[in-house]
Protein backbone atom coordinates (compact mmCIF):
# COMPACT_ATOMS: atom_id res chain seq x y z
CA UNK A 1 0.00 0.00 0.00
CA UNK A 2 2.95 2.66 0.43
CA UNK A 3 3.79 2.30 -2.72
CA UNK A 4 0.24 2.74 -3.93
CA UNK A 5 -0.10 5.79 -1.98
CA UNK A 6 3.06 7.31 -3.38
CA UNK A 7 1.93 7.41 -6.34
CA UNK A 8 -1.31 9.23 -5.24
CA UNK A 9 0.78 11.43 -3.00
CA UNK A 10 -0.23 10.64 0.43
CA UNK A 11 1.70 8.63 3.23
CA UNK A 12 0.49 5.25 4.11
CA UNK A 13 1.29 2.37 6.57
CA UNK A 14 1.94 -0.90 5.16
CA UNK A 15 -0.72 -2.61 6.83
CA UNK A 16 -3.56 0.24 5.74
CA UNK A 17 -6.01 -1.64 3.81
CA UNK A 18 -6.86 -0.18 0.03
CA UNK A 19 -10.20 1.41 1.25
CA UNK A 20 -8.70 3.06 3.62
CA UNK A 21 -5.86 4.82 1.25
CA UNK A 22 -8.66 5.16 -1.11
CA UNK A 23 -10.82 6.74 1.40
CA UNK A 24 -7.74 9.31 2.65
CA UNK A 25 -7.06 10.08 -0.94
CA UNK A 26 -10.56 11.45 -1.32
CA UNK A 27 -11.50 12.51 -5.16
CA UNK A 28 -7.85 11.63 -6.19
CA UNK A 29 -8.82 7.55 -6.35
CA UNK A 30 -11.21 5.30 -5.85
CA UNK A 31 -10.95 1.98 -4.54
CA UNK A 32 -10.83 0.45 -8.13
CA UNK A 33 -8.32 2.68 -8.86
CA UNK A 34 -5.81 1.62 -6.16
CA UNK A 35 -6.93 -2.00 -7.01
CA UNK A 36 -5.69 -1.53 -10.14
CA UNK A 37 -2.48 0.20 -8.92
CA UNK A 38 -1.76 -3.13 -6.84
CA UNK A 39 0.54 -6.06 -8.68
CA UNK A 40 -0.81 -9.39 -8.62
CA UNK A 41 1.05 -10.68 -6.19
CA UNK A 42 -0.67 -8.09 -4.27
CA UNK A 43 -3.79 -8.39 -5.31
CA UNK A 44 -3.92 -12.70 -4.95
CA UNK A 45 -2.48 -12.26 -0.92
CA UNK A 46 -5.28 -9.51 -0.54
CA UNK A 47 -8.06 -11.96 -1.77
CA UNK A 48 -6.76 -14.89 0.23
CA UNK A 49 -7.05 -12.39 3.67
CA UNK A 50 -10.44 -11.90 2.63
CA UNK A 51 -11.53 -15.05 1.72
CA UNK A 52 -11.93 -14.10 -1.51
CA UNK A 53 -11.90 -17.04 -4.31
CA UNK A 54 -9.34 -15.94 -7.02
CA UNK A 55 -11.00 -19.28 -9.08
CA UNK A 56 -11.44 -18.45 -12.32
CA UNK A 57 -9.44 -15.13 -12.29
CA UNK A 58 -6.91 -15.09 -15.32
CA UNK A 59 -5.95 -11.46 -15.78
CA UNK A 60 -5.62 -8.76 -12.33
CA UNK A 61 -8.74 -7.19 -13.69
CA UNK A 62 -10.51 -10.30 -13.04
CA UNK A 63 -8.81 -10.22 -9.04
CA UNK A 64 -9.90 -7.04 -8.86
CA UNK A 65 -13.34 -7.13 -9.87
CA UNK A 66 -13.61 -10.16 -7.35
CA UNK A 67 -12.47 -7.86 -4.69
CA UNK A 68 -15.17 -5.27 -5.42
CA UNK A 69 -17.87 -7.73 -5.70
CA UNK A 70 -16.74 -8.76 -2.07
């Protein structure tokens, strides 16, 4: 997520969750947005602490889409 928020210029703790940098960078991004700034590494270790079932999911789109149906 630091990374993530560097590139939206705000500061950010490695354990923040996306909606919450999403949420602190107000009209700047929206959670699909910093979904979609995630690699998918990122993205797969982010579904599995959510429960989220990556089945199915060939392309990060696909993860992240999962993650905002969640």
């Amino acid at each position: 997520m630091v990374q993530v928020a560097a590139k939206l210029e705000i500061e950010a703790k490695p354990t923040e969750s996306p909606e919450e940098v999403a949420r602190r960078a107000g009209a700047a991004a929206s959670l699909r947005h910093v979904l979609d700034a995630l690699y998918r590494g990122e993205l797969q270790k982010l579904c599995d602490q959510r429960g989220v079932n990556r089945a199915g999911a060939v392309y990060d789109q696909d993860l992240v889409e999962k993650l905002l149906d969640s």
